[in-house]
N, C-alpha and C. Protein backbone atom coordinates (compact mmCIF):
# COMPACT_ATOMS: atom_id res chain seq x y z
N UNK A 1 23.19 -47.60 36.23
CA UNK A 1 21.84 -48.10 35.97
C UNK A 1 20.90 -47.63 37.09
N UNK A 2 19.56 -47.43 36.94
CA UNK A 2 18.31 -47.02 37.66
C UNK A 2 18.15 -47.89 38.57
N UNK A 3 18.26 -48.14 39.37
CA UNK A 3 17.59 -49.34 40.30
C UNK A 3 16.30 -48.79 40.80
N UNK A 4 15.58 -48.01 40.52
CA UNK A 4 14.39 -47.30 41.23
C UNK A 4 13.60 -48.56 40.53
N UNK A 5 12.50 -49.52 41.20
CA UNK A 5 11.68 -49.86 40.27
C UNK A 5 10.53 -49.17 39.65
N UNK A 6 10.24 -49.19 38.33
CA UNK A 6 9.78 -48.47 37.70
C UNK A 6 8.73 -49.54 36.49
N UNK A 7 7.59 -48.72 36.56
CA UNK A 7 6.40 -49.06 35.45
C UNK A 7 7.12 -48.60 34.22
N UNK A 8 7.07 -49.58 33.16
CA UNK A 8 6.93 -48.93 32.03
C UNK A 8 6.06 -48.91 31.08
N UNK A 9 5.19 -47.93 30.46
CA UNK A 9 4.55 -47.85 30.27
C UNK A 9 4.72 -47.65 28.54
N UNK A 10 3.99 -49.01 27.71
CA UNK A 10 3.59 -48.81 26.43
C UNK A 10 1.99 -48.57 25.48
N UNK A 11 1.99 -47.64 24.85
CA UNK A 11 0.68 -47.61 24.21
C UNK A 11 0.87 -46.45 22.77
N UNK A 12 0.50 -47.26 21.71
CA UNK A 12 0.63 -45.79 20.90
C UNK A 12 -0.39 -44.70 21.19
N UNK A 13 -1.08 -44.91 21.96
CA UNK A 13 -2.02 -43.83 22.02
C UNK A 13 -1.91 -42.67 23.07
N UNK A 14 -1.41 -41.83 22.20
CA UNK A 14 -0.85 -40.24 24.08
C UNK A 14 -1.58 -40.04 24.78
N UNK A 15 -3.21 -40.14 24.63
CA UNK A 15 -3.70 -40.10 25.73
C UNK A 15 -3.63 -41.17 26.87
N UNK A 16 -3.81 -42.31 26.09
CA UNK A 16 -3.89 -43.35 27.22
C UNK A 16 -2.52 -43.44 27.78
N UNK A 17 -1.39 -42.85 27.04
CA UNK A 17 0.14 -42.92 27.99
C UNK A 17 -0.12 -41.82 29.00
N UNK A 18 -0.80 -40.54 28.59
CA UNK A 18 -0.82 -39.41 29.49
C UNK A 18 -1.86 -40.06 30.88
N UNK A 19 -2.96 -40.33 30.31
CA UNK A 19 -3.99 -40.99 31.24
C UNK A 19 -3.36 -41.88 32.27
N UNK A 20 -3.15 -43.42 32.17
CA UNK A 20 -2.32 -44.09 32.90
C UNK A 20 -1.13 -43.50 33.78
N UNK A 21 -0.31 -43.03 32.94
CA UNK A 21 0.85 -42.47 33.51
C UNK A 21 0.97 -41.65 34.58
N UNK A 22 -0.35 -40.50 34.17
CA UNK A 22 -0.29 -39.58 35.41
C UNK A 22 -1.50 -40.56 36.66
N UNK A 23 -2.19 -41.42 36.60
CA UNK A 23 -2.69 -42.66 37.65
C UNK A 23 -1.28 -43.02 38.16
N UNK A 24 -0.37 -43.35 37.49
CA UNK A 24 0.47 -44.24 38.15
C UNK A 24 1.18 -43.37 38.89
N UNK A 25 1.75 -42.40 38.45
CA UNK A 25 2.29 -41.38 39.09
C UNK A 25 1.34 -40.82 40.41
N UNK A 26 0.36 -40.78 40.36
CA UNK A 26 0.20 -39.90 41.41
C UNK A 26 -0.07 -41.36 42.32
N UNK A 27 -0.09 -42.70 42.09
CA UNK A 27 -0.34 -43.75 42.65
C UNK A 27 1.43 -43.95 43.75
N UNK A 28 2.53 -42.98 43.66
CA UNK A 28 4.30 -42.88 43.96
C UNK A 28 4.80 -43.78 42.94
N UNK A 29 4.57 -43.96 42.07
CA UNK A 29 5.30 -45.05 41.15
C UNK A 29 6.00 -43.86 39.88
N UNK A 30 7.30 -44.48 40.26
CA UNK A 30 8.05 -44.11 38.92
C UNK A 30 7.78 -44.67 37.81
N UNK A 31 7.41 -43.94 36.54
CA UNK A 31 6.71 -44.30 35.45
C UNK A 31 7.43 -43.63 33.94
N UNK A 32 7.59 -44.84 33.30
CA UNK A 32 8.81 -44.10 31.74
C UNK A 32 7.66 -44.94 30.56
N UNK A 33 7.44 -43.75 30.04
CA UNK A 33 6.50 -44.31 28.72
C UNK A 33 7.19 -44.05 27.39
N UNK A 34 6.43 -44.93 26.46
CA UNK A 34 7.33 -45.43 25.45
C UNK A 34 5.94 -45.48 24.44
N UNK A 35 5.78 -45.05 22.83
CA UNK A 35 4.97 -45.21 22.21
C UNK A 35 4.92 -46.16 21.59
N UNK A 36 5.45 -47.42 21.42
CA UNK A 36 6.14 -48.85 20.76
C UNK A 36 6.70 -49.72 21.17
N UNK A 37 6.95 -50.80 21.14
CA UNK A 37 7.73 -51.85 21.75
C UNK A 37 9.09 -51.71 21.14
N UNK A 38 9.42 -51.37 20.01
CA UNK A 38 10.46 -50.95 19.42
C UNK A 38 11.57 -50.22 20.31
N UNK A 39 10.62 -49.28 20.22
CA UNK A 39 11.16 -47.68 21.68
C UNK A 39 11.65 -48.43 22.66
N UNK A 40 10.82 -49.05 23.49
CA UNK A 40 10.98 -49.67 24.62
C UNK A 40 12.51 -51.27 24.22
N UNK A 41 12.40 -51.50 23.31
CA UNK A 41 13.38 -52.28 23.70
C UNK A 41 14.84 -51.69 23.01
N UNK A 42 14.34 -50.80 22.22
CA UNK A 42 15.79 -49.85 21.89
C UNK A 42 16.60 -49.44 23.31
N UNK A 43 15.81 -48.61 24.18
CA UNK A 43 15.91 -48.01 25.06
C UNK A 43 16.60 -49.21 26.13
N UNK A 44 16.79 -50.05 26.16
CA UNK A 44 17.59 -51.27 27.01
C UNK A 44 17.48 -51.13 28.29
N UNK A 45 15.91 -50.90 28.27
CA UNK A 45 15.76 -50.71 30.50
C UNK A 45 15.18 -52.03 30.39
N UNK A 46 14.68 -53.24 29.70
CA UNK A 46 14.27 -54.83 30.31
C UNK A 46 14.45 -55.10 31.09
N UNK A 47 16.34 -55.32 31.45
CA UNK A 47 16.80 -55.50 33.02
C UNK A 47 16.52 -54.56 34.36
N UNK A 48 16.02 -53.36 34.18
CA UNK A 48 16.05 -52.91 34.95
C UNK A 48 14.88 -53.63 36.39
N UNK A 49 14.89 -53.07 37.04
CA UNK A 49 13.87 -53.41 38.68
C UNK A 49 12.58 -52.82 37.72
N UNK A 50 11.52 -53.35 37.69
CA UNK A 50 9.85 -53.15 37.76
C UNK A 50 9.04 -53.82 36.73
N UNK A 51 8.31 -53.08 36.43
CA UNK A 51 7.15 -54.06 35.73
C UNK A 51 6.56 -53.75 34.22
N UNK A 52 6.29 -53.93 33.13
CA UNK A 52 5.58 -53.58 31.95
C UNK A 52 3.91 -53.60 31.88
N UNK A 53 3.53 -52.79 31.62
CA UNK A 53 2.29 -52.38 31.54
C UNK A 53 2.16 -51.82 30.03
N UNK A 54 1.43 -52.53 29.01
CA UNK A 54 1.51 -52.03 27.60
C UNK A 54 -0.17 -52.72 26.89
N UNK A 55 -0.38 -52.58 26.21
CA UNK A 55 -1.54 -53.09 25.15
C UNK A 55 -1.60 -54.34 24.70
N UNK A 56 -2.16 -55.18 24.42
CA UNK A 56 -2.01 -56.12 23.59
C UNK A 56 -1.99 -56.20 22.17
N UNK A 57 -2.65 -55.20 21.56
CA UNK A 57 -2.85 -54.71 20.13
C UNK A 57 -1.65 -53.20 19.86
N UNK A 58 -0.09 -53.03 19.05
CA UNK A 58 0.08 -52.35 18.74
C UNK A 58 0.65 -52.15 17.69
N UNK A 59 0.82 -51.24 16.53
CA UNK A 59 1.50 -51.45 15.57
C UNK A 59 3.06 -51.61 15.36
N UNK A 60 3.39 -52.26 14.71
CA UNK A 60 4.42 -53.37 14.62
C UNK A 60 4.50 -54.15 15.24
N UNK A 61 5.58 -54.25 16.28
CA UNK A 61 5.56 -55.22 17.38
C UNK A 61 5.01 -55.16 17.95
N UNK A 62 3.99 -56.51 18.23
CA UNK A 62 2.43 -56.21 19.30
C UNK A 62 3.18 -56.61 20.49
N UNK A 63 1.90 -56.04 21.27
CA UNK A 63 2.27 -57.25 22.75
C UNK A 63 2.85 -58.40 23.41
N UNK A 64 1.85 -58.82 22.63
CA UNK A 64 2.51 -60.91 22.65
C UNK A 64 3.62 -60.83 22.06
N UNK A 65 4.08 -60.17 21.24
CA UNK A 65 5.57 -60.79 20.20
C UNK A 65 6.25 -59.78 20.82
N UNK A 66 5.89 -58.54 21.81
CA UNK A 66 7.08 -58.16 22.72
C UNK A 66 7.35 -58.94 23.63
N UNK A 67 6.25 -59.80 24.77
CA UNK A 67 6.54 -60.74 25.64
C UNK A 67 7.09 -61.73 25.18
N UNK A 68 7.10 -62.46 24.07
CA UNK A 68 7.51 -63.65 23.39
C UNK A 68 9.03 -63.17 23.42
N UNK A 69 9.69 -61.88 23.28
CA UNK A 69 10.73 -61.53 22.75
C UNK A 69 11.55 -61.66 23.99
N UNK A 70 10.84 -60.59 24.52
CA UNK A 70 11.76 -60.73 26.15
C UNK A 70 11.88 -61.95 26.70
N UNK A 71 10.77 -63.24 26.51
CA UNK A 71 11.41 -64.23 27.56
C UNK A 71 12.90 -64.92 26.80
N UNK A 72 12.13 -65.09 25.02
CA UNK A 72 13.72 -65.38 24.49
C UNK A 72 15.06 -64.76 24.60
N UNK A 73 14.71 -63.73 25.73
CA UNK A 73 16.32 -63.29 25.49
C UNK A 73 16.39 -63.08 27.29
N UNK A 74 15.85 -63.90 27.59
CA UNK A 74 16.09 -64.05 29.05
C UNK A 74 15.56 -63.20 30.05
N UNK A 75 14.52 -62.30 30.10
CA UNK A 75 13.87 -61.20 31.02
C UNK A 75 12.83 -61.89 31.82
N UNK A 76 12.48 -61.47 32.85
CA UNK A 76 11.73 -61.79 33.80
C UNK A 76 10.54 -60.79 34.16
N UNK A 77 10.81 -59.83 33.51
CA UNK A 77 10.21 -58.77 34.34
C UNK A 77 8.81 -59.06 34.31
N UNK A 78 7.73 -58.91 34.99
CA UNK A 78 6.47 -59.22 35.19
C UNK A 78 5.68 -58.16 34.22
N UNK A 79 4.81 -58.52 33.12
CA UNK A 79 3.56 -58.23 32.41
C UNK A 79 2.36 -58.38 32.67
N UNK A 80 1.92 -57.05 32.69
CA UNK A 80 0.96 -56.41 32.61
C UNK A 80 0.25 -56.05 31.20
N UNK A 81 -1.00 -56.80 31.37
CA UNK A 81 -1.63 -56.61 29.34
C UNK A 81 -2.96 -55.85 29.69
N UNK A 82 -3.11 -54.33 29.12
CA UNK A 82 -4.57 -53.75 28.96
C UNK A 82 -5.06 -54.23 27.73
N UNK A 83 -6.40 -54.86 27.96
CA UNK A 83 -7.30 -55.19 26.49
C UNK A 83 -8.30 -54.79 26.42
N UNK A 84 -8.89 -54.42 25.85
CA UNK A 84 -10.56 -54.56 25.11
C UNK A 84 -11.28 -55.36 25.42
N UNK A 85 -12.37 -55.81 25.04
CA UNK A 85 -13.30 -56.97 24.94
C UNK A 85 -12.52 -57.99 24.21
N UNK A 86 -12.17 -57.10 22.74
CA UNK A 86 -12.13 -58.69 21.66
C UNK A 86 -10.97 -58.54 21.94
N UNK A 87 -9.90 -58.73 23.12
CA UNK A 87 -9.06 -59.11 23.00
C UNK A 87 -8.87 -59.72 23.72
N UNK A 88 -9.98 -60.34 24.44
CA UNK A 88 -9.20 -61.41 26.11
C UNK A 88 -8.86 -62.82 25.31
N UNK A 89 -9.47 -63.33 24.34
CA UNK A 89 -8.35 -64.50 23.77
C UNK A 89 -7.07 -64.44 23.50
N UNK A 90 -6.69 -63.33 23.49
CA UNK A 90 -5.04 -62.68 23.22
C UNK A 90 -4.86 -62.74 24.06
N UNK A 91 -5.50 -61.99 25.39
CA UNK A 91 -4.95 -62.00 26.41
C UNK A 91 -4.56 -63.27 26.94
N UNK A 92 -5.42 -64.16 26.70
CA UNK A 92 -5.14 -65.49 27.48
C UNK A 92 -4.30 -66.43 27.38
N UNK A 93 -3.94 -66.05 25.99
CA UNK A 93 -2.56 -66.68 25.20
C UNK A 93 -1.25 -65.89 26.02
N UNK A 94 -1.22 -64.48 26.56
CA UNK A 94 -0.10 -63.99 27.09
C UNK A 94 -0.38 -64.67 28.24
N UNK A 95 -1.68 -64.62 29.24
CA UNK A 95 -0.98 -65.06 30.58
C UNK A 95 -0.73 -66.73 30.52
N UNK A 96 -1.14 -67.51 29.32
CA UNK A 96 -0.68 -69.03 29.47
C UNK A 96 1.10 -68.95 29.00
N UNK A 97 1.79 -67.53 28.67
CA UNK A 97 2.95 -67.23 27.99
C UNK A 97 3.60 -66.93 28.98
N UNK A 98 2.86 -66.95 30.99
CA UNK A 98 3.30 -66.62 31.57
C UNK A 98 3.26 -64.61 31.63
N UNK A 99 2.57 -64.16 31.03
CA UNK A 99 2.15 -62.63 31.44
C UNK A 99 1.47 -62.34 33.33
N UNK A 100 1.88 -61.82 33.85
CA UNK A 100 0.96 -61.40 35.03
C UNK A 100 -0.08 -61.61 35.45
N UNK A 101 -0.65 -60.40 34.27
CA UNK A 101 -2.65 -60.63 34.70
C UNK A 101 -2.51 -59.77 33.50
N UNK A 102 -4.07 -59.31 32.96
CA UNK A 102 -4.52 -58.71 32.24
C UNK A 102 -5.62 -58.06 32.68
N UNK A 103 -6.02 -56.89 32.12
CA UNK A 103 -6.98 -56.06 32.70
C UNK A 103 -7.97 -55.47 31.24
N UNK A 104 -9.41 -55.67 31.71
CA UNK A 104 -10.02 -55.55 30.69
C UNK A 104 -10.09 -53.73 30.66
N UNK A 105 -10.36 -53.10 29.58
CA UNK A 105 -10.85 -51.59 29.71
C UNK A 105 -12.32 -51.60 29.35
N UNK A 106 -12.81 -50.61 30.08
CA UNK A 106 -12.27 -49.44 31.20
C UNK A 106 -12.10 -50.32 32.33
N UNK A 107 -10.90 -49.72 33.19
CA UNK A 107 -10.59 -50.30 33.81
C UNK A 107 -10.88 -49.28 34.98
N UNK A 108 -10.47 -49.98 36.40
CA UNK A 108 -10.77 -48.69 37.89
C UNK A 108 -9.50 -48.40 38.29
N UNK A 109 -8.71 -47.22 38.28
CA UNK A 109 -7.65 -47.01 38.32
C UNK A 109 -6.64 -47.76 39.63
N UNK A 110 -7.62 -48.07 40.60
CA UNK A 110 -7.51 -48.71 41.76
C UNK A 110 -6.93 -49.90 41.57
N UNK A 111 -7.73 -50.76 40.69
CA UNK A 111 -7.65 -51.92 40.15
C UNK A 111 -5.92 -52.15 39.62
N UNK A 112 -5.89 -50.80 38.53
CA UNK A 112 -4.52 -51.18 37.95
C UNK A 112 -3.08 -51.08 38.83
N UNK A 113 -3.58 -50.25 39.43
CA UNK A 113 -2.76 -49.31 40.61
C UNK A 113 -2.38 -50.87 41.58
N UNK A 114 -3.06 -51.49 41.96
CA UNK A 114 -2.96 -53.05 43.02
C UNK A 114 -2.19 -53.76 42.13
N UNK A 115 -2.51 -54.17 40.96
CA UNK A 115 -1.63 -55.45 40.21
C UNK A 115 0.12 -54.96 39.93
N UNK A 116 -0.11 -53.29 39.49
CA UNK A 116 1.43 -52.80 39.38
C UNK A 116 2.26 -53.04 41.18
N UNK A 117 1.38 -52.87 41.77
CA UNK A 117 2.57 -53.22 43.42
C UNK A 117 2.36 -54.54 43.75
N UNK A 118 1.39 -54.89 43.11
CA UNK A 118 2.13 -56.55 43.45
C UNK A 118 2.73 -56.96 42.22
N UNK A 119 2.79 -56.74 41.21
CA UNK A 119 4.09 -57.04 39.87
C UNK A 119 5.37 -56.68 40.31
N UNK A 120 4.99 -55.31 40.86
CA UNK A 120 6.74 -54.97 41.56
C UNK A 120 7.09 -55.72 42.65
N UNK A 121 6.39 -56.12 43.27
CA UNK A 121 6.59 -56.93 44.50
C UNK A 121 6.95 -58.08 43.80
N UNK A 122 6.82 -58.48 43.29
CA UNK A 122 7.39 -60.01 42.36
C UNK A 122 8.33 -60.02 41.90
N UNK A 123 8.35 -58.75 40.82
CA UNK A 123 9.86 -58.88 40.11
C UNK A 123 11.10 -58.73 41.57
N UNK A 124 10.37 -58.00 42.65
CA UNK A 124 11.04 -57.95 44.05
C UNK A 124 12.33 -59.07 44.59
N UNK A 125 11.11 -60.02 44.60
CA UNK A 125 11.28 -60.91 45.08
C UNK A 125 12.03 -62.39 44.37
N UNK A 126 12.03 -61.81 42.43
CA UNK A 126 12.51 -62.45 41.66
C UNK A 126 13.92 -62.03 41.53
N UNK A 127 14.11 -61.33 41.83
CA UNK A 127 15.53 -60.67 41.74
C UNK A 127 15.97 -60.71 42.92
N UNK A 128 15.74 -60.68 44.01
CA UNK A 128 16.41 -61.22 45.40
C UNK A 128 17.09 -63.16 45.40
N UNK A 129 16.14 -63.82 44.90
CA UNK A 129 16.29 -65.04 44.02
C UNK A 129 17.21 -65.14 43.56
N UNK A 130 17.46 -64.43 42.71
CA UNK A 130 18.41 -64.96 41.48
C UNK A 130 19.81 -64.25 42.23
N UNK A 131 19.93 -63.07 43.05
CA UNK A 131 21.09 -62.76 43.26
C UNK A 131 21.59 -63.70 44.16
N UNK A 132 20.74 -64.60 44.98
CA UNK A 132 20.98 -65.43 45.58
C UNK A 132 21.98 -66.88 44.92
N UNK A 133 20.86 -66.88 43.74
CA UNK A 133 21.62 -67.86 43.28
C UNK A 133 23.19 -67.67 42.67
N UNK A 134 23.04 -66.04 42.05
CA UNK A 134 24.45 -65.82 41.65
C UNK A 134 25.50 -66.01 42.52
N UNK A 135 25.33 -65.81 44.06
CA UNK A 135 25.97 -66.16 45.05
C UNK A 135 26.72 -67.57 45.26
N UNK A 136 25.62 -68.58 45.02
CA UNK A 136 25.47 -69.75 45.25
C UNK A 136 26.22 -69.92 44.12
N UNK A 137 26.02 -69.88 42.94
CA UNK A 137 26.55 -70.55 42.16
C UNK A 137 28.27 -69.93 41.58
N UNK A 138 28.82 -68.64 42.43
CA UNK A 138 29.89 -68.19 42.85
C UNK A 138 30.89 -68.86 43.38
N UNK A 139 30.28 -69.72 44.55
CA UNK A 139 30.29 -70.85 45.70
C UNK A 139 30.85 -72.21 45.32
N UNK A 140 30.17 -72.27 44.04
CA UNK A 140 29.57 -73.48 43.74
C UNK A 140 31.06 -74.10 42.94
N UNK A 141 31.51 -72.75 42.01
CA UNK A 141 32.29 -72.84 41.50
C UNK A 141 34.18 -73.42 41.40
N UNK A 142 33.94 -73.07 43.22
CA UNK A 142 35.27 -72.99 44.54
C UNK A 142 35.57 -74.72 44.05
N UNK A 143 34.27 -75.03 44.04
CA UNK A 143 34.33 -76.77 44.24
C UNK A 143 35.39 -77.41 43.70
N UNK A 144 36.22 -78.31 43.79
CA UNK A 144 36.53 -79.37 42.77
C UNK A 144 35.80 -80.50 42.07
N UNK A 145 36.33 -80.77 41.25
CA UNK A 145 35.63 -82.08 40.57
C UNK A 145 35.38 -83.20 41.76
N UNK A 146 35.97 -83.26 42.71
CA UNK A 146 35.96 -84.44 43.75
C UNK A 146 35.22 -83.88 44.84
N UNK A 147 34.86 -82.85 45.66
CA UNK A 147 33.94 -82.15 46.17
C UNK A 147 32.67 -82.14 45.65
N UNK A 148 32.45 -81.62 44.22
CA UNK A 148 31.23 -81.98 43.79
C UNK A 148 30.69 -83.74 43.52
N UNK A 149 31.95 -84.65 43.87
CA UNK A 149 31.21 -86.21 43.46
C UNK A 149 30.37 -86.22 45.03
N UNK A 150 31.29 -85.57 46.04
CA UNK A 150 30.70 -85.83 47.25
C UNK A 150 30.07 -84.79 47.57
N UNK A 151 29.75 -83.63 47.36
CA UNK A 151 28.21 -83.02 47.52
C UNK A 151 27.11 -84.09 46.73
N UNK A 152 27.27 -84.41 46.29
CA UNK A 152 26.28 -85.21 44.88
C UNK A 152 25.65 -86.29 46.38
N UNK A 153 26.53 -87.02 46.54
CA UNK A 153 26.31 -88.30 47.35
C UNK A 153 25.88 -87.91 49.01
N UNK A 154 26.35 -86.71 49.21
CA UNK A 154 25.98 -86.47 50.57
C UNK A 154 24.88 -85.83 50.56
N UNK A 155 24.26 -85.14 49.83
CA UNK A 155 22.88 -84.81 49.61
C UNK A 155 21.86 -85.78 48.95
N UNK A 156 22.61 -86.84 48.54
CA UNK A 156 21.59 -87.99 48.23
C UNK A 156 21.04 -88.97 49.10
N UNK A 157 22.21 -88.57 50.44
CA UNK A 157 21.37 -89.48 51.58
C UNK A 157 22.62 -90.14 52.35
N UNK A 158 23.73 -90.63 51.42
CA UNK A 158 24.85 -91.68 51.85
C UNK A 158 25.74 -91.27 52.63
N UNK A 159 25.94 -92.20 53.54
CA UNK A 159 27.08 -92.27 54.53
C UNK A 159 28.00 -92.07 54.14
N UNK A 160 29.27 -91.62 55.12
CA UNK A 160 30.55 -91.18 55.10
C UNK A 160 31.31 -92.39 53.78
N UNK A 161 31.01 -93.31 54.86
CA UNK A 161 31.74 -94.98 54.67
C UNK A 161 31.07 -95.44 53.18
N UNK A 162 29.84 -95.27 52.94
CA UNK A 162 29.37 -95.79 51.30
C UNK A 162 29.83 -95.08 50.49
N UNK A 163 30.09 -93.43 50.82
CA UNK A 163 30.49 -92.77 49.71
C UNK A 163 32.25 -93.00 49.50
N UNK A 164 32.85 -93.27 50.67
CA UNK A 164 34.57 -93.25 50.60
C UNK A 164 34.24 -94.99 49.48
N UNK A 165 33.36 -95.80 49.95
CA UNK A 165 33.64 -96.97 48.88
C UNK A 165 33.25 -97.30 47.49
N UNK A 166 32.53 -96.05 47.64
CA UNK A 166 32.02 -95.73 46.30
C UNK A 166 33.40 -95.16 45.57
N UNK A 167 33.93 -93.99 45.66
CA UNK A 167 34.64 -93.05 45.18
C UNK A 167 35.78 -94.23 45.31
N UNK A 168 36.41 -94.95 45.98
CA UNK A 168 37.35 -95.43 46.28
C UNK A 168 38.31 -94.70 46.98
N UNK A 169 38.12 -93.94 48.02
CA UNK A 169 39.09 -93.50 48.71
C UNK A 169 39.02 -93.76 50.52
N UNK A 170 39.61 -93.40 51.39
CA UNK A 170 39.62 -93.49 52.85
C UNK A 170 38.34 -92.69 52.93
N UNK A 171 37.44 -93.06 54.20
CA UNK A 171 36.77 -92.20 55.26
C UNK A 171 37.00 -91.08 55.31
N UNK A 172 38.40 -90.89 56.13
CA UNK A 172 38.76 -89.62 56.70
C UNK A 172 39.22 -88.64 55.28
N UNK A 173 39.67 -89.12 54.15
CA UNK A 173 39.50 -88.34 53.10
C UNK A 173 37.80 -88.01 52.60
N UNK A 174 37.02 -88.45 52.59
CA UNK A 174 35.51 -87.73 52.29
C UNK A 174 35.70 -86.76 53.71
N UNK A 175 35.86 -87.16 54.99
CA UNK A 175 35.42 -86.19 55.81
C UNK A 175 36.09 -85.02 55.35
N UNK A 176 37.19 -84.99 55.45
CA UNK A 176 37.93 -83.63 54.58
C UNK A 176 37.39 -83.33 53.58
N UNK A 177 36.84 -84.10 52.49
CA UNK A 177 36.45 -83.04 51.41
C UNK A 177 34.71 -82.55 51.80
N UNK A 178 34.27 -83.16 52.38
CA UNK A 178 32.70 -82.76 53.18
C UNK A 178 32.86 -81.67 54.05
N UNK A 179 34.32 -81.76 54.68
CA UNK A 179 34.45 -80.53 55.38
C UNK A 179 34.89 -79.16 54.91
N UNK A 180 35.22 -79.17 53.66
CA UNK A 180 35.26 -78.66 52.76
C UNK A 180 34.53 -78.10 51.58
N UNK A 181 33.61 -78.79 51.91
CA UNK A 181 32.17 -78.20 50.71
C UNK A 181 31.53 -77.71 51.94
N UNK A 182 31.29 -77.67 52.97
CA UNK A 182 30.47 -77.43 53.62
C UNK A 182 30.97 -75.86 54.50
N UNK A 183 32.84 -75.91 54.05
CA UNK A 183 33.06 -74.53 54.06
C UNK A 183 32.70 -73.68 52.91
N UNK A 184 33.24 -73.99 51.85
CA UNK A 184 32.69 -73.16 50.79
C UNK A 184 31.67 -72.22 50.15
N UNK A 185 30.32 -73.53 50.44
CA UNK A 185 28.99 -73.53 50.31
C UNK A 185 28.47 -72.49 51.39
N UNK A 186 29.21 -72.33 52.37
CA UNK A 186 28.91 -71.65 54.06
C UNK A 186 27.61 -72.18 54.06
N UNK A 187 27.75 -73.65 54.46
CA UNK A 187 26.32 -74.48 54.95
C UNK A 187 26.78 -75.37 56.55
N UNK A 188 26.05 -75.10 57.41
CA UNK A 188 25.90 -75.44 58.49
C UNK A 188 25.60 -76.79 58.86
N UNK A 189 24.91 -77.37 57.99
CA UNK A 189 24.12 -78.86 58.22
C UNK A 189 23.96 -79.05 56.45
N UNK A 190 23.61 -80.45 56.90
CA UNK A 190 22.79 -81.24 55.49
C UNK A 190 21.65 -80.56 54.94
N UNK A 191 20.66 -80.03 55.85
CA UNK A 191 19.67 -79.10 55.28
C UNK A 191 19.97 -78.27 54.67
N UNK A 192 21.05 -77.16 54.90
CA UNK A 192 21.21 -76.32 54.20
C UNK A 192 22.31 -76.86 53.00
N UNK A 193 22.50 -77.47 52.81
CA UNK A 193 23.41 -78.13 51.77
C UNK A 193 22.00 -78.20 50.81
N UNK A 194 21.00 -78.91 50.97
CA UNK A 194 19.51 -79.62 50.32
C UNK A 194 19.27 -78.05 49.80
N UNK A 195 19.01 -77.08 50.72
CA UNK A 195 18.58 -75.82 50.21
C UNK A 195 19.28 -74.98 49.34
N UNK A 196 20.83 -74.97 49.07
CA UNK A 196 21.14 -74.91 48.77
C UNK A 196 21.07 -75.20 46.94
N UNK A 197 21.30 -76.48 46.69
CA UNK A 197 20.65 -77.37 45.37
C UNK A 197 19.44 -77.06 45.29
N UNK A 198 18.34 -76.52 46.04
CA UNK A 198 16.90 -76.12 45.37
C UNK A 198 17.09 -75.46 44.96
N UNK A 199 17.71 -74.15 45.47
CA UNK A 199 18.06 -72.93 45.17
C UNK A 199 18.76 -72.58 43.50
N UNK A 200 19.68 -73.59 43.26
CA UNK A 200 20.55 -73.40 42.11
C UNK A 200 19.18 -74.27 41.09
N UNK A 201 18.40 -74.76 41.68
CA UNK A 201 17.08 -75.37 40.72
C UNK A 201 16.17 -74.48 40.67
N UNK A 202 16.52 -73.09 41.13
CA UNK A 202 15.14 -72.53 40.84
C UNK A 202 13.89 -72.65 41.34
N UNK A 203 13.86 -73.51 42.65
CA UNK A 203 13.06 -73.90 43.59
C UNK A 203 12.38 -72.72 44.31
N UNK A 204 10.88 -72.83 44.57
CA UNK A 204 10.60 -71.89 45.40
C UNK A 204 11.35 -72.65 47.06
N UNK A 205 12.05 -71.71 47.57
CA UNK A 205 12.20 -71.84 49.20
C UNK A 205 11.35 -70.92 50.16
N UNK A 206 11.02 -72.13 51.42
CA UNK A 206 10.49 -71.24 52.22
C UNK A 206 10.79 -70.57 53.45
């Protein structure tokens, strides 16, 4: 697979793929254009690293019902919508759909050129995220059923002694299994235990 992040670029119209494309290109951005949303999701680069940049108006599968498509099947990648005039109510329906931004035409190549490196910078930073969490939740897995009653309780606040009388077991058995999630997890303190659980929530951390 490509890991280069990369624009992809949809529009049935060749000029405006040629137009854009060679902006983006000479902007260092790797750029793969596609005349359809069809194309583009035949072609199975969604997962890949970067960003979509396409129309809101195209024949068959429009815009919106390509973004609608990708989030149902789990993609993240950050959207980018070029419109018209009569199309910023469309547009506004994609970015309340969670789209990027939208850009009215004519647009200043400058303009488009800024939102694609900070889209890539996002999907960046969305995918650093999640490998994180794949980590974590790698981790997470080590657990036992009795490790996870006492991660539960030791990140809820409770003492050694409330949680052994809770669970019904000795002290020094929670300390062993606390000392034990806290190998697993490779967490240092209670904080990072807390950060940890944001993390598998999808939490922004700072």
């Amino acid at each position: 697979m490509n890991d280069t992040p990369t624009v992809f670029l949809i529009d049935d119209d060749q000029a405006v793929r040629d137009a854009v494309g060679l902006l983006l290109q000479t902007g260092g951005l790797a750029v793969e254009t596609f005349a359809n949303a069809t194309g583009f999701l035949e072609a199975g680069v969604a997962r890949r690293p970067g960003c979509l940049v396409l129309d809101v108006r195209m024949p068959g599968i429009s815009g919106l019902d390509l973004q609608k498509k990708l989030r149902t099947q789990g993609h993240r990648i950050p959207v980018i919508f070029m419109t018209g005039h009569g199309d910023v109510p469309m547009a506004i329906r994609a970015m309340k759909a969670g789209a990027f931004d939208f850009i009215e035409k004519p647009f200043q190549g400058q303009t488009l050129l800024a939102r694609v490196h900070e889209a890539l910078a996002l999907d960046a930073r969305q995918r650093c995220r999640q490998a994180r969490r794949d980590e974590v939740m790698a981790r997470m897995a080590l657990l036992s059923p009795r490790e996870r009653e006492v991660l539960e309780r030791v990140t809820d606040g409770q003492y050694n002694k409330v949680i052994a009388a809770d669970l019904g077991i000795s002290l020094s058995t929670v300390e062993i299994h606390r000392k034990r999630v806290m190998e697993k997890l490779q967490a240092e303190s209670l904080s990072d235990l807390i950060r940890i659980l944001a993390l598998l929530n999808d939490e922004e951390l700072s």
